[in-house]
N, C-alpha and C. Protein backbone atom coordinates (compact mmCIF):
# COMPACT_ATOMS: atom_id res chain seq x y z
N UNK A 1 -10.47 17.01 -15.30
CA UNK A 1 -9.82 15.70 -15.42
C UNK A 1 -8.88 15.64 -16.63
N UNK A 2 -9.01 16.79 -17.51
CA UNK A 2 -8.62 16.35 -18.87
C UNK A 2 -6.97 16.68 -19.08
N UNK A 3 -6.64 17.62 -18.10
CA UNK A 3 -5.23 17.83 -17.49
C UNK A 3 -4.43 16.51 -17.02
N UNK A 4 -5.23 16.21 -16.10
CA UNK A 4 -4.12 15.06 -15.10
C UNK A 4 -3.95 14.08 -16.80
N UNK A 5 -5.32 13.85 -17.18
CA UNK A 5 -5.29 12.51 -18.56
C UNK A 5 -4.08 12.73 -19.15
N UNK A 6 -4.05 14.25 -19.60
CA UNK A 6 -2.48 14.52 -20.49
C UNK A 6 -1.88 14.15 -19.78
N UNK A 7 -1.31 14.57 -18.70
CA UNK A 7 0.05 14.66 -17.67
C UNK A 7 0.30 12.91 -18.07
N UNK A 8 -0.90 12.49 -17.40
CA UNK A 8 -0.21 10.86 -17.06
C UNK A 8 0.43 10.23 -18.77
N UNK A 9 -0.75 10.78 -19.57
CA UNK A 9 0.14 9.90 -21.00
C UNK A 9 0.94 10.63 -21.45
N UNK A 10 1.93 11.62 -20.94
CA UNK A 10 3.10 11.67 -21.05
C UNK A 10 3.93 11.37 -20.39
N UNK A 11 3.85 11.03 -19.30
CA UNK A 11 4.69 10.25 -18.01
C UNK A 11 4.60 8.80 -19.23
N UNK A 12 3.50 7.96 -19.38
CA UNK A 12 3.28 7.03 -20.05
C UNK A 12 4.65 6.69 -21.41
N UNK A 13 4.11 7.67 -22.05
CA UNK A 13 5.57 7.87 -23.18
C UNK A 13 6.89 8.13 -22.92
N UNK A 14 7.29 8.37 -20.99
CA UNK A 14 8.43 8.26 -20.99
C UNK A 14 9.32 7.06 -20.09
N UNK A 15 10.52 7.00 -19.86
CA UNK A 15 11.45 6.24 -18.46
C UNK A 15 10.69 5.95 -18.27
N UNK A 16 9.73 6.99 -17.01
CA UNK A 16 8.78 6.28 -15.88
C UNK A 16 8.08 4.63 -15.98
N UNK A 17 7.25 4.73 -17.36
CA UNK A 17 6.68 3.86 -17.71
C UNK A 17 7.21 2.38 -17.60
N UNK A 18 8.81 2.44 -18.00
CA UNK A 18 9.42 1.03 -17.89
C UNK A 18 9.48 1.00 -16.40
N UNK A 19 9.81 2.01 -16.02
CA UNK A 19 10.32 1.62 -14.10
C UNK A 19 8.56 1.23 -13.47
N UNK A 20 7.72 1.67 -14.09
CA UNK A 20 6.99 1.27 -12.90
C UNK A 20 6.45 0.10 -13.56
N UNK A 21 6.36 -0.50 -14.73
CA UNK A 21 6.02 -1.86 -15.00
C UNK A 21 7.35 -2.82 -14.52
N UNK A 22 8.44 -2.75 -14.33
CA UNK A 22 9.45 -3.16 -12.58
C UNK A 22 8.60 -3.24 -11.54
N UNK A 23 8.32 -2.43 -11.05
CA UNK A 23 8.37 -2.40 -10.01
C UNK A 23 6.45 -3.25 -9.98
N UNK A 24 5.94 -3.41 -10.97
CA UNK A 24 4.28 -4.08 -10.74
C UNK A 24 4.85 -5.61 -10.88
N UNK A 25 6.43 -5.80 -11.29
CA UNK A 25 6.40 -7.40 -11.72
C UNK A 25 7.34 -7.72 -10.45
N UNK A 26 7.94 -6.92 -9.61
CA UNK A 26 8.57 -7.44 -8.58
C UNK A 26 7.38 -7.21 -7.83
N UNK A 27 6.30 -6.38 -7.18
CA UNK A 27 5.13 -6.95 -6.41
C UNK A 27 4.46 -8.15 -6.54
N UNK A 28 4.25 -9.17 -8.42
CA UNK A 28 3.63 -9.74 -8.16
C UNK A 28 4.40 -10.87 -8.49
N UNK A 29 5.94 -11.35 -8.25
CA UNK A 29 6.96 -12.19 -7.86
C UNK A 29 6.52 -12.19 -6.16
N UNK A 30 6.51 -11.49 -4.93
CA UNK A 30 5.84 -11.45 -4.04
C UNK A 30 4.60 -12.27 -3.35
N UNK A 31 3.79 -12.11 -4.30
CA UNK A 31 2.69 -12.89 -4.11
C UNK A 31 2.47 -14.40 -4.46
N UNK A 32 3.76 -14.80 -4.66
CA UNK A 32 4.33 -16.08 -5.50
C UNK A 32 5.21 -16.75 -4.47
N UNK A 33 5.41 -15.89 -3.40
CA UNK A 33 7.08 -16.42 -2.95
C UNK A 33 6.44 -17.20 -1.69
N UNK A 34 7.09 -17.01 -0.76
CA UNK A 34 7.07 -17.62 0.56
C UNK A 34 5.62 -16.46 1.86
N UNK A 35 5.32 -17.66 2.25
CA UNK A 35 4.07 -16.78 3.55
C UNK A 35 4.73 -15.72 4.07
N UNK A 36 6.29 -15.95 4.51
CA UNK A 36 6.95 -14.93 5.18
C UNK A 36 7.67 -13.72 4.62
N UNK A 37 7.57 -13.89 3.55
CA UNK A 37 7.90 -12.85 2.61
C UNK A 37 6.94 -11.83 2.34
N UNK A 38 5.01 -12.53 2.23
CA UNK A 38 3.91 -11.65 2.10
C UNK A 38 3.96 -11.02 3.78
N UNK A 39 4.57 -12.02 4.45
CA UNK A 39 3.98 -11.21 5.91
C UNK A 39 4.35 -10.22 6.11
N UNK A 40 6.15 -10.18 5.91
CA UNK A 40 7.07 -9.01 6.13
C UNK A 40 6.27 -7.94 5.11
N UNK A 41 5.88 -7.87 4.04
CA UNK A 41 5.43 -6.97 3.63
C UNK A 41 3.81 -6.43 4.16
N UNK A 42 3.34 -7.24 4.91
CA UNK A 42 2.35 -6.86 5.76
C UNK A 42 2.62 -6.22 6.69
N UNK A 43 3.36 -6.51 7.26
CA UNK A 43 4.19 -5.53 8.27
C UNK A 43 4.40 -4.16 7.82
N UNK A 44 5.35 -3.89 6.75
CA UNK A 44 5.12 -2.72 5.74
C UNK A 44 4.48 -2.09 6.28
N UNK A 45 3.23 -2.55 5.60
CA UNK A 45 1.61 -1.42 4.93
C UNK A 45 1.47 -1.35 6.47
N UNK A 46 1.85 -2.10 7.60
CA UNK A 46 1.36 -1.85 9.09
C UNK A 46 2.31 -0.15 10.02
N UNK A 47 3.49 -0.62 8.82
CA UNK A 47 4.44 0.61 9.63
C UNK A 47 3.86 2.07 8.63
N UNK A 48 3.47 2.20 7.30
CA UNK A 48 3.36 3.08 7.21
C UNK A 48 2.47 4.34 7.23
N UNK A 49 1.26 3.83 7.93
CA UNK A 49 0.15 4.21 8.28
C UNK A 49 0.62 5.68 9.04
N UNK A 50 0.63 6.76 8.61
CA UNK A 50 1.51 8.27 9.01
C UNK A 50 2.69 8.48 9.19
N UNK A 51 3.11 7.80 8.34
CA UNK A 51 4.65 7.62 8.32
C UNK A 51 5.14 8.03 6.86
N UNK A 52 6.59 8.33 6.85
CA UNK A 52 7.03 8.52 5.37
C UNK A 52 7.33 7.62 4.70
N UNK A 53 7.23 7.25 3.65
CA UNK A 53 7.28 6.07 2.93
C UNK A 53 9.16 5.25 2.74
N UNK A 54 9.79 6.36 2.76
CA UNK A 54 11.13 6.23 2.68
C UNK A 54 12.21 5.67 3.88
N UNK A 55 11.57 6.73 4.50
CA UNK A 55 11.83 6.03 5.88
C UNK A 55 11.61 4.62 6.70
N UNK A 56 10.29 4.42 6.22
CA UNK A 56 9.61 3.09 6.74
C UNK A 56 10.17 1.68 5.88
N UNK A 57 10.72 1.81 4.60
CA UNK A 57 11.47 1.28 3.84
C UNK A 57 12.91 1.03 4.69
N UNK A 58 13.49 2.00 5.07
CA UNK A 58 14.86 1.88 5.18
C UNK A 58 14.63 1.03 6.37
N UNK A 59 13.87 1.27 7.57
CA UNK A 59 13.36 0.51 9.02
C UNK A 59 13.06 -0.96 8.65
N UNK A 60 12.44 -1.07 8.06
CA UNK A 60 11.94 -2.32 6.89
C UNK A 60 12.66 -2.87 6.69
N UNK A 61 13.58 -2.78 6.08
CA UNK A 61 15.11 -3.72 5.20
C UNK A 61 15.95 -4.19 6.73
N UNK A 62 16.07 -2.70 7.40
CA UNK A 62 16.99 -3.51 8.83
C UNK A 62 16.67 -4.26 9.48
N UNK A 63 14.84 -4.28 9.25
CA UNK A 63 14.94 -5.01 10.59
C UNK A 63 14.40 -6.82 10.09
N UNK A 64 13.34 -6.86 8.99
CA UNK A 64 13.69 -7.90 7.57
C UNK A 64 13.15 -8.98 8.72
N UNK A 65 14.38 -10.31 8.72
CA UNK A 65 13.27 -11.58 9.60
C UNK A 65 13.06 -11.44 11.09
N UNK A 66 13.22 -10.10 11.59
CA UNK A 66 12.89 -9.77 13.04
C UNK A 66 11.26 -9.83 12.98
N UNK A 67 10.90 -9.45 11.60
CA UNK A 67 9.21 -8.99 11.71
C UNK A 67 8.78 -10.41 12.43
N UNK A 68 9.41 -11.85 11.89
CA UNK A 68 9.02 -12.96 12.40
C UNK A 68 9.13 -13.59 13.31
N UNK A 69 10.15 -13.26 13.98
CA UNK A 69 10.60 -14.03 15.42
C UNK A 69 11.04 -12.70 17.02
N UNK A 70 11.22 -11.88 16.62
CA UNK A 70 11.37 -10.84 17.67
C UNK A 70 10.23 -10.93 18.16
N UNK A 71 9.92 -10.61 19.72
CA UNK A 71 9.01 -10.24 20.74
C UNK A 71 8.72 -8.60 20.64
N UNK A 72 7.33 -8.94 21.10
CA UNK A 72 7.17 -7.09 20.79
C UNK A 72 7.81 -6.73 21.29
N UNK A 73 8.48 -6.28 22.23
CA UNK A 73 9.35 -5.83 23.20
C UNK A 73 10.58 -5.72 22.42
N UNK A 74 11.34 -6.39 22.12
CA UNK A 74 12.48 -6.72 21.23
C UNK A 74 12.40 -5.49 20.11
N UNK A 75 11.09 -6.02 19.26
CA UNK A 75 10.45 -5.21 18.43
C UNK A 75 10.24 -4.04 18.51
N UNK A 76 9.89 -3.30 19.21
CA UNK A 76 9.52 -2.33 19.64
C UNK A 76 10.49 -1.68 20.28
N UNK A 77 11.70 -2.62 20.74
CA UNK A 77 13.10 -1.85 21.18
C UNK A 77 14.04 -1.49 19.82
N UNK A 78 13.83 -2.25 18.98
CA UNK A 78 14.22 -2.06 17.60
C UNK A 78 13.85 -1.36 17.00
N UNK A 79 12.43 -0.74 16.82
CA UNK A 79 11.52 0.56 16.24
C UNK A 79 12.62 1.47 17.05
N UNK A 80 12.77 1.98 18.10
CA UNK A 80 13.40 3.14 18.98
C UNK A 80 14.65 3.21 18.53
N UNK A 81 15.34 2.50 18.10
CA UNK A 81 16.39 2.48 17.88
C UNK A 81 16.86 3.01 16.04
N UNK A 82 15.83 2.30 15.85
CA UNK A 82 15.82 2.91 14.16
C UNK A 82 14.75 4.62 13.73
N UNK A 83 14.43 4.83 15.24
CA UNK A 83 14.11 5.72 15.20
C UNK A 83 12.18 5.77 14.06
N UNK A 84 12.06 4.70 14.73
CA UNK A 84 10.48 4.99 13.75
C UNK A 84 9.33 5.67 15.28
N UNK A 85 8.26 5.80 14.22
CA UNK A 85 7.31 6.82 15.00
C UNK A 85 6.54 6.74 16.17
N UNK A 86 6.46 4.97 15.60
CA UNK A 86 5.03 4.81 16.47
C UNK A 86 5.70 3.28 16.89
N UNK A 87 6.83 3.29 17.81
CA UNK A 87 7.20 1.61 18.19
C UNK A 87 6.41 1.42 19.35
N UNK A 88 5.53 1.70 19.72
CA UNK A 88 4.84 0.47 20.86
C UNK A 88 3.68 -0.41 20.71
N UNK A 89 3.03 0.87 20.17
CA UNK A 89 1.44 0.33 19.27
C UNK A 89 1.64 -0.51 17.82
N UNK A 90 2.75 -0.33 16.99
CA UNK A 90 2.92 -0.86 16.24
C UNK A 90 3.34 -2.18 16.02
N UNK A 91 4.22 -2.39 17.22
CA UNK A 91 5.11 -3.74 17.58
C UNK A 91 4.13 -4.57 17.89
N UNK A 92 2.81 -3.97 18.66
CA UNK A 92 1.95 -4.75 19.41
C UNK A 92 1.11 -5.64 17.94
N UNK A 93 0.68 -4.28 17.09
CA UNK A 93 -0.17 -5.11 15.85
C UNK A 93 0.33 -5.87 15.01
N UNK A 94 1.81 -6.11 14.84
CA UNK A 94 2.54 -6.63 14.16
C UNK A 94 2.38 -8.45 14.71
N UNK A 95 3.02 -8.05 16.29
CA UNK A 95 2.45 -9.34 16.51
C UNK A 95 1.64 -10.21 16.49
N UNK A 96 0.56 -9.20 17.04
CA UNK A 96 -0.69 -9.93 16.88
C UNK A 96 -1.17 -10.76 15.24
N UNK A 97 -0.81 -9.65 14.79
CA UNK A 97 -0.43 -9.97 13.17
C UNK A 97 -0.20 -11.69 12.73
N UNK A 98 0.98 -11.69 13.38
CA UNK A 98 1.78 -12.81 13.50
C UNK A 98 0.91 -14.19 13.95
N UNK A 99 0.39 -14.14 14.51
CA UNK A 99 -0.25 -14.79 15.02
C UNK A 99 -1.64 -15.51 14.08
N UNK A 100 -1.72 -14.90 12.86
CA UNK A 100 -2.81 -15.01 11.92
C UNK A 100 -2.28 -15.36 10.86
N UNK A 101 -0.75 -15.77 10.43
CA UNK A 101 -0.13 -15.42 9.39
C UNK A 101 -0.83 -16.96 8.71
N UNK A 102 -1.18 -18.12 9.45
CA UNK A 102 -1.46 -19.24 8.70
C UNK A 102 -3.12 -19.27 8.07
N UNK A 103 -3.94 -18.20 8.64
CA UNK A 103 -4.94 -17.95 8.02
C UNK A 103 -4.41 -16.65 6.37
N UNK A 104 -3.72 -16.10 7.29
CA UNK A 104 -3.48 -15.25 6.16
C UNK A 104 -2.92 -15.83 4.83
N UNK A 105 -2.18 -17.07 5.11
CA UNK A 105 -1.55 -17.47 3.54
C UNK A 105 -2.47 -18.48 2.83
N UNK A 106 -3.49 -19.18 3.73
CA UNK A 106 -4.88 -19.87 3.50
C UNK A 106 -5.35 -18.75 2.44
N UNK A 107 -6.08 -17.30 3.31
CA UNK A 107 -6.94 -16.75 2.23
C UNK A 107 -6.73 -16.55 1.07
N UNK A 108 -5.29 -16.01 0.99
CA UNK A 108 -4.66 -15.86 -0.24
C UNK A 108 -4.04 -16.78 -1.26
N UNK A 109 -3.95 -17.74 -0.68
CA UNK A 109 -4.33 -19.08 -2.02
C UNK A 109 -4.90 -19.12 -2.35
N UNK A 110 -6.30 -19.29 -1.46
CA UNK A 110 -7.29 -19.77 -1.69
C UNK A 110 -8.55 -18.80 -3.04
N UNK A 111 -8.16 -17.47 -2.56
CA UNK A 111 -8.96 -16.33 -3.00
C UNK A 111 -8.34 -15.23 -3.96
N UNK A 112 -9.11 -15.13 -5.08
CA UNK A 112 -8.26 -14.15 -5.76
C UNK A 112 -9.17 -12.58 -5.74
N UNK A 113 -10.16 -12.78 -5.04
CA UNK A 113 -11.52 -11.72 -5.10
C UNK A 113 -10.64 -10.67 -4.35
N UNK A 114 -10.23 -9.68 -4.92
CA UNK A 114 -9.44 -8.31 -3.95
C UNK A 114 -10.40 -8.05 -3.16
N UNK A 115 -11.75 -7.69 -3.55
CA UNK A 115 -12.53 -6.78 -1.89
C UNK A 115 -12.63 -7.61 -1.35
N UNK A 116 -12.88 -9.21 -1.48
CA UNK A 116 -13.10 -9.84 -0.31
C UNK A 116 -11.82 -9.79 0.91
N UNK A 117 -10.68 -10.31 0.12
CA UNK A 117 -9.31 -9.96 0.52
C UNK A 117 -9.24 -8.61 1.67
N UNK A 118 -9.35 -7.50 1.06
CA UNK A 118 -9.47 -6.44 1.91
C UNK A 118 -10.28 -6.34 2.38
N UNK A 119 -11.27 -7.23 2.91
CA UNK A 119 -12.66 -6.36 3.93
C UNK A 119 -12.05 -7.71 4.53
N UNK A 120 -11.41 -8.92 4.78
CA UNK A 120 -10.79 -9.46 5.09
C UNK A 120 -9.70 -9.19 6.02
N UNK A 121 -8.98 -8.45 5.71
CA UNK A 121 -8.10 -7.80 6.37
C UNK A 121 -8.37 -6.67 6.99
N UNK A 122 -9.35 -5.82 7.14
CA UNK A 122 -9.93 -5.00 7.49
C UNK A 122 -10.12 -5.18 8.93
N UNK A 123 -11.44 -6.26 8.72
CA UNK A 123 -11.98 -7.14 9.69
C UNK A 123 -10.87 -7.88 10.82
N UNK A 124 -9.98 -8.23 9.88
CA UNK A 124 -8.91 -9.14 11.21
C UNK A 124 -7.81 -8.95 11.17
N UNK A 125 -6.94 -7.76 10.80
CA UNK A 125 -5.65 -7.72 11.59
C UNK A 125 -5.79 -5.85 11.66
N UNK A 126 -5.26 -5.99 12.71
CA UNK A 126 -4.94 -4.80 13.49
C UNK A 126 -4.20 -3.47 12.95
N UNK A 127 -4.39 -2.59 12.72
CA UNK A 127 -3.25 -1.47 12.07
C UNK A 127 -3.88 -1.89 10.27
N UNK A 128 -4.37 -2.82 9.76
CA UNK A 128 -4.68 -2.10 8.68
C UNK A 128 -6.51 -1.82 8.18
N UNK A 129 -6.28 -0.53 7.56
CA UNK A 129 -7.29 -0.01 7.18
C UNK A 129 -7.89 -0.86 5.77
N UNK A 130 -8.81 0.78 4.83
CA UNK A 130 -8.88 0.57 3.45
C UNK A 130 -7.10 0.89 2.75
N UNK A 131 -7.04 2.03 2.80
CA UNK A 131 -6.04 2.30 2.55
C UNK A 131 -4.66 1.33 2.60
N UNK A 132 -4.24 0.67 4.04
CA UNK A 132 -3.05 -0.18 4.23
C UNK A 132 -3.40 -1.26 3.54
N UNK A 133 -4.75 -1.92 3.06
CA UNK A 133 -5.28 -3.11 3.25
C UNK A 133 -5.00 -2.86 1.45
N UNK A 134 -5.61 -2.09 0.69
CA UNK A 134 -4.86 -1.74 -0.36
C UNK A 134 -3.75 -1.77 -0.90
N UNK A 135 -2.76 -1.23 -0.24
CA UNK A 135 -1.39 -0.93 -0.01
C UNK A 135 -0.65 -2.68 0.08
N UNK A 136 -0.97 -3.03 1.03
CA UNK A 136 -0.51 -4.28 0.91
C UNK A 136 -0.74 -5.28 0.20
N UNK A 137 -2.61 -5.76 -0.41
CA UNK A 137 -2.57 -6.32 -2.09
C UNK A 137 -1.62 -5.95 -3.03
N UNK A 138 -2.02 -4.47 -3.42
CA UNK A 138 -0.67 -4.07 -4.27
C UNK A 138 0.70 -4.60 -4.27
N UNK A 139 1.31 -4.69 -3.13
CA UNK A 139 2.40 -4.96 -2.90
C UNK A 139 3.16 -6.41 -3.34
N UNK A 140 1.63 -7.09 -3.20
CA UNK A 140 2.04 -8.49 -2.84
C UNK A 140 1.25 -9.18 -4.26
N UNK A 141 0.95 -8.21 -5.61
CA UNK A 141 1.14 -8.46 -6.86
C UNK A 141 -0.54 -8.51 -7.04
N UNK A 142 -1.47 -8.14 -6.36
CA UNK A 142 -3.39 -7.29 -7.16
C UNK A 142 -2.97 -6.00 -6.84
N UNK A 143 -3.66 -5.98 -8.68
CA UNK A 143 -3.92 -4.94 -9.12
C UNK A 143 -5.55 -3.96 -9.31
N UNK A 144 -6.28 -3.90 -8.64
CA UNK A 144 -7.15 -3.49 -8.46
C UNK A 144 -7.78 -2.57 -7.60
N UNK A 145 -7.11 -2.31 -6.76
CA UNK A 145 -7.56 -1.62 -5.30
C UNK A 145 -6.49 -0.18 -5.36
N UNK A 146 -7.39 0.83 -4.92
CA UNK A 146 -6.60 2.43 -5.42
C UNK A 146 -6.22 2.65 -3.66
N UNK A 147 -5.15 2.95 -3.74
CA UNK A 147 -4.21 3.42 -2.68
C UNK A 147 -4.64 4.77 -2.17
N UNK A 148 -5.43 5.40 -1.29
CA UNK A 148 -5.69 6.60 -1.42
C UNK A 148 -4.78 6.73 0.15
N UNK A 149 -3.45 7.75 -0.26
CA UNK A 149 -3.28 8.41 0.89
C UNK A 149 -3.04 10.45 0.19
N UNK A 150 -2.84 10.46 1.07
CA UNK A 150 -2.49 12.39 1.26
C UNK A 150 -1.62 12.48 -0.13
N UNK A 151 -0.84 11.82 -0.58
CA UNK A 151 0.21 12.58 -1.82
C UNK A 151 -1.47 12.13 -2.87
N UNK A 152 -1.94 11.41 -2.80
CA UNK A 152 -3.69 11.15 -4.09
C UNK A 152 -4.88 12.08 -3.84
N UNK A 153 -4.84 12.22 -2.72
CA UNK A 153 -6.06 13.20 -2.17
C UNK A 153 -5.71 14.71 -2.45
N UNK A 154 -4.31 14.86 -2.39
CA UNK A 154 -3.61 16.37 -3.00
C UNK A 154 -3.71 16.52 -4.25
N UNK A 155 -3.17 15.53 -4.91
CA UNK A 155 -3.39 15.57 -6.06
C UNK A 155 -4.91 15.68 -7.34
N UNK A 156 -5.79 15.00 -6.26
CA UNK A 156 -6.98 15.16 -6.67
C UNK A 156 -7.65 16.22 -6.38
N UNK A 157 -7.24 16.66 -5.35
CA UNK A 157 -7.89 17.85 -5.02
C UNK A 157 -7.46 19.54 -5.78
N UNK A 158 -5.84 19.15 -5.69
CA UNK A 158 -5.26 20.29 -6.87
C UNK A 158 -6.35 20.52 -8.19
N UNK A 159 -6.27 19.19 -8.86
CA UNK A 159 -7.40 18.74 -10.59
C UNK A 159 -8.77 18.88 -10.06
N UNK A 160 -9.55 20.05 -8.84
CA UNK A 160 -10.58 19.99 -8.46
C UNK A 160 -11.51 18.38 -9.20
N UNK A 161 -11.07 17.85 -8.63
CA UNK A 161 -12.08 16.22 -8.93
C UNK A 161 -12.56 15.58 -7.26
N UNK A 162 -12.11 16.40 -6.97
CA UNK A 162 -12.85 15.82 -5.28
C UNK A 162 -12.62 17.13 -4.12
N UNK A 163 -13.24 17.82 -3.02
CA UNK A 163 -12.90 18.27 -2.01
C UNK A 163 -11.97 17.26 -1.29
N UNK A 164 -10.83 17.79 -0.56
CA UNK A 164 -9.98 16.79 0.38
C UNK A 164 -11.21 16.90 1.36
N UNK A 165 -11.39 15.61 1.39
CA UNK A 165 -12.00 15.27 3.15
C UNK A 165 -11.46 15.56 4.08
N UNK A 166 -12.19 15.81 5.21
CA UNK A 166 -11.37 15.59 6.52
C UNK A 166 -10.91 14.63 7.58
N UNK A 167 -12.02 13.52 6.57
CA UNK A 167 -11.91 12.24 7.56
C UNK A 167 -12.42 11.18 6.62
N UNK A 168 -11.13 10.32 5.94
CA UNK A 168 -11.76 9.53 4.89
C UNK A 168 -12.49 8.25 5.54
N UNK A 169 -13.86 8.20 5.74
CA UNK A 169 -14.77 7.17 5.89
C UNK A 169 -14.68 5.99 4.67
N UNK A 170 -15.46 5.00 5.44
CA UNK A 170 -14.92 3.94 4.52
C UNK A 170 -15.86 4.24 2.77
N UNK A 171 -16.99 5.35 3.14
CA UNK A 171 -18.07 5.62 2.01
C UNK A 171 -17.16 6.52 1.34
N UNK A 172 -16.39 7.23 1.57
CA UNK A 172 -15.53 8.26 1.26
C UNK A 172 -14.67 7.84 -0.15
N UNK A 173 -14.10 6.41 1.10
CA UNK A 173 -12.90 5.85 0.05
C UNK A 173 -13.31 5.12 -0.89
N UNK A 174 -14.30 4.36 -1.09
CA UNK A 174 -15.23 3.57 -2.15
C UNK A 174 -15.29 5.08 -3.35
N UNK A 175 -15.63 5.79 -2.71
CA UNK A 175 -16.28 6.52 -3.70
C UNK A 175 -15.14 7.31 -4.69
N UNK A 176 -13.97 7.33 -3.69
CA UNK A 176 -13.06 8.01 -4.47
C UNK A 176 -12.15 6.78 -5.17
N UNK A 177 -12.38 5.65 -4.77
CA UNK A 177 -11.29 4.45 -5.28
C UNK A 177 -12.16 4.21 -6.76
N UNK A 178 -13.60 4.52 -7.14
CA UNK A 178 -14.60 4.57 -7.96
C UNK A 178 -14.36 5.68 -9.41
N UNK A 179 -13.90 7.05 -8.68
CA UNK A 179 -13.20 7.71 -9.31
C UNK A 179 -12.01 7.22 -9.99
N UNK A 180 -10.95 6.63 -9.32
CA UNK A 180 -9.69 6.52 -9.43
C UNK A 180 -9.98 5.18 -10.90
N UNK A 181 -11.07 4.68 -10.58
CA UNK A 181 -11.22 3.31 -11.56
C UNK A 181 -11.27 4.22 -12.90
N UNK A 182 -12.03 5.04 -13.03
CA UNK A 182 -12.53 5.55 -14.50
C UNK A 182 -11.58 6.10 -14.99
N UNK A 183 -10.35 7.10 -13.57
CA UNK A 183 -9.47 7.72 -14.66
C UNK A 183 -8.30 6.63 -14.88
N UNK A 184 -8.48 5.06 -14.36
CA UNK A 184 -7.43 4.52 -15.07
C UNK A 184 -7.80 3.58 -16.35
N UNK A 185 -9.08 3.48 -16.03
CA UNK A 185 -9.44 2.94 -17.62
C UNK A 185 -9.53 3.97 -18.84
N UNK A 186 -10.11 5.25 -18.75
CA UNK A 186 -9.85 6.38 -19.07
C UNK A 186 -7.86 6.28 -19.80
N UNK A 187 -7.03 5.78 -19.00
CA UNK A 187 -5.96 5.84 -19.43
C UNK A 187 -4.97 4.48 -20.03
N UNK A 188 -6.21 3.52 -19.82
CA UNK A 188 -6.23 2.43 -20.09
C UNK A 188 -5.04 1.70 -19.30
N UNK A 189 -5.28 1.67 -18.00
CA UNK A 189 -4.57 1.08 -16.84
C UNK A 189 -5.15 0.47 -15.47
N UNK A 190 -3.76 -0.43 -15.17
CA UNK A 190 -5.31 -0.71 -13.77
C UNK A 190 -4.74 0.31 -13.14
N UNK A 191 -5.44 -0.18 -11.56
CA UNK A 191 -5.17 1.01 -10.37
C UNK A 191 -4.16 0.90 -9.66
N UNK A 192 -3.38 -0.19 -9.77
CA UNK A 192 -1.77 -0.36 -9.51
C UNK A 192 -0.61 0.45 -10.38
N UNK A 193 -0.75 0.58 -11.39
CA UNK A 193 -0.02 1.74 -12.41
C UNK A 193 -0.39 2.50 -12.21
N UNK A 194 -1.35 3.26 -12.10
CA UNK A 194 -2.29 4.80 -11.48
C UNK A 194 -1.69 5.21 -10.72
N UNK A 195 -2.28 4.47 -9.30
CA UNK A 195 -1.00 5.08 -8.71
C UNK A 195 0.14 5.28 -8.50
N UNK A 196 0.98 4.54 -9.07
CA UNK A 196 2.13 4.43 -8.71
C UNK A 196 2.79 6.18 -10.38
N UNK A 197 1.98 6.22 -10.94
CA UNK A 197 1.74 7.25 -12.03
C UNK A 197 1.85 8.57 -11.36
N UNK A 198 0.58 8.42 -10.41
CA UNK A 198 -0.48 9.43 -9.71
C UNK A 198 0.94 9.88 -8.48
N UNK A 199 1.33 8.86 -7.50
CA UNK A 199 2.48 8.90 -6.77
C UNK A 199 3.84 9.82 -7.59
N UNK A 200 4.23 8.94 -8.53
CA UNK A 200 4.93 10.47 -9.19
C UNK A 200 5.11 11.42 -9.42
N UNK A 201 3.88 11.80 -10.46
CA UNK A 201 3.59 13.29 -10.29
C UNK A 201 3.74 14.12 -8.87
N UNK A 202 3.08 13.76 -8.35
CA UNK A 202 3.08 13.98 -6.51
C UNK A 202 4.39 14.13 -5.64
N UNK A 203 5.29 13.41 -6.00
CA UNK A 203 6.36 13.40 -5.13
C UNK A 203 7.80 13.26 -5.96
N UNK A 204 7.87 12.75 -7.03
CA UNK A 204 9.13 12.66 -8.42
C UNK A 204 9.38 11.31 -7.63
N UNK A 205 9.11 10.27 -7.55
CA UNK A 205 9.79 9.44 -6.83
C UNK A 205 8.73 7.85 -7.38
N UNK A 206 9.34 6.70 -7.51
CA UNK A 206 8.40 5.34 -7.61
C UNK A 206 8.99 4.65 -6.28
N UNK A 207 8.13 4.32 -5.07
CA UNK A 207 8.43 3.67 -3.95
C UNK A 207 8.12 2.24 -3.96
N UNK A 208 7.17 1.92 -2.87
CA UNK A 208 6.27 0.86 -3.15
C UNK A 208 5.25 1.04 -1.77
């Protein structure tokens, strides 16, 4: 562990550091704004579930207040066209999605408890996991919940601190999001800077 610790507090001492405290204060401007603004970014964490992050961004921006009023069909003729991966199944959860968005801006007034939040979302919308369900708090300005996809699990697994699984169970991801807590207090950070730290190293790049 005592490797990655260096790595990150020198990322810490440099650029990086200002760009990704940006990019933690435009997520939690997000969580401030309009229902349809958290939704579209629910949508997001819904498209990128094996997808590239860059890509699903650029699909994202074009297609913007379609997430709200297009028909799956529409939707899903629009995925094909922008060339994303998975437009049929996706269009479908999106909608359905849609359809929850006035519970969804309820919970999140109402609640600031992140796991409840995510076992919340878990439980009732479609296409997101631990992982997306993560992904999208983050997004939408909590900081608490560790993002574990393939560029974190590589990385952890490179710093032998975990075997890569083959199938992250939900006991899996507790246990490694448990990990991820110590090495960011360890670096004296939450788990929204971590990763987005951890994401760097990994790829040279700050997304969202």
């Amino acid at each position: 562990m005592e490797t990655l610790l260096e790595t990150v507090e020198q990322l810490k001492k440099s650029e990086v550091e200002a760009l990704i405290k940006t990019r933690i204060n435009e997520f939690s401007d997000i969580k401030h704004g309009s229902i349809n603004d958290i939704f579209k970014e629910l949508c997001f964490c819904i498209m990128t579930a094996n997808c590239g992050a860059e890509k699903c961004i650029e699909i994202h921006e074009k297609i913007n207040k379609g997430f709200l009023n297009l028909s799956q069909l529409q939707l899903a003729e629009r995925f094909k066209d922008l060339g994303y991966r998975f437009p049929n199944v996706r269009s479908k959860f999106i909608v359905e999605a849609r359809k929850k968005m006035k519970n969804l801006n309820k919970i999140i007034r109402l609640n600031n408890d992140e796991i409840e939040l995510r076992e919340w979302l878990v439980k009732n919308i479609k296409g997101i996991g631990y992982k997306e369900g993560s992904h999208f708090l983050r997004n939408i300005g909590y900081k608490n919940l560790a993002i574990i996809d393939f560029h974190i699990l590589d990385l952890l697994d490179q710093h032998e601190l975990i075997e890569k699984p083959k199938v992250l169970t939900k006991k899996i991801y507790l246990d490694i999001e448990n990990l991820l807590k110590r090495i960011a207090k360890e670096l004296n950070l939450n788990l929204s800077e971590l990763d987005l730290f951890l994401w760097y190293l990994e790829t040279g790049k700050i997304l969202k």
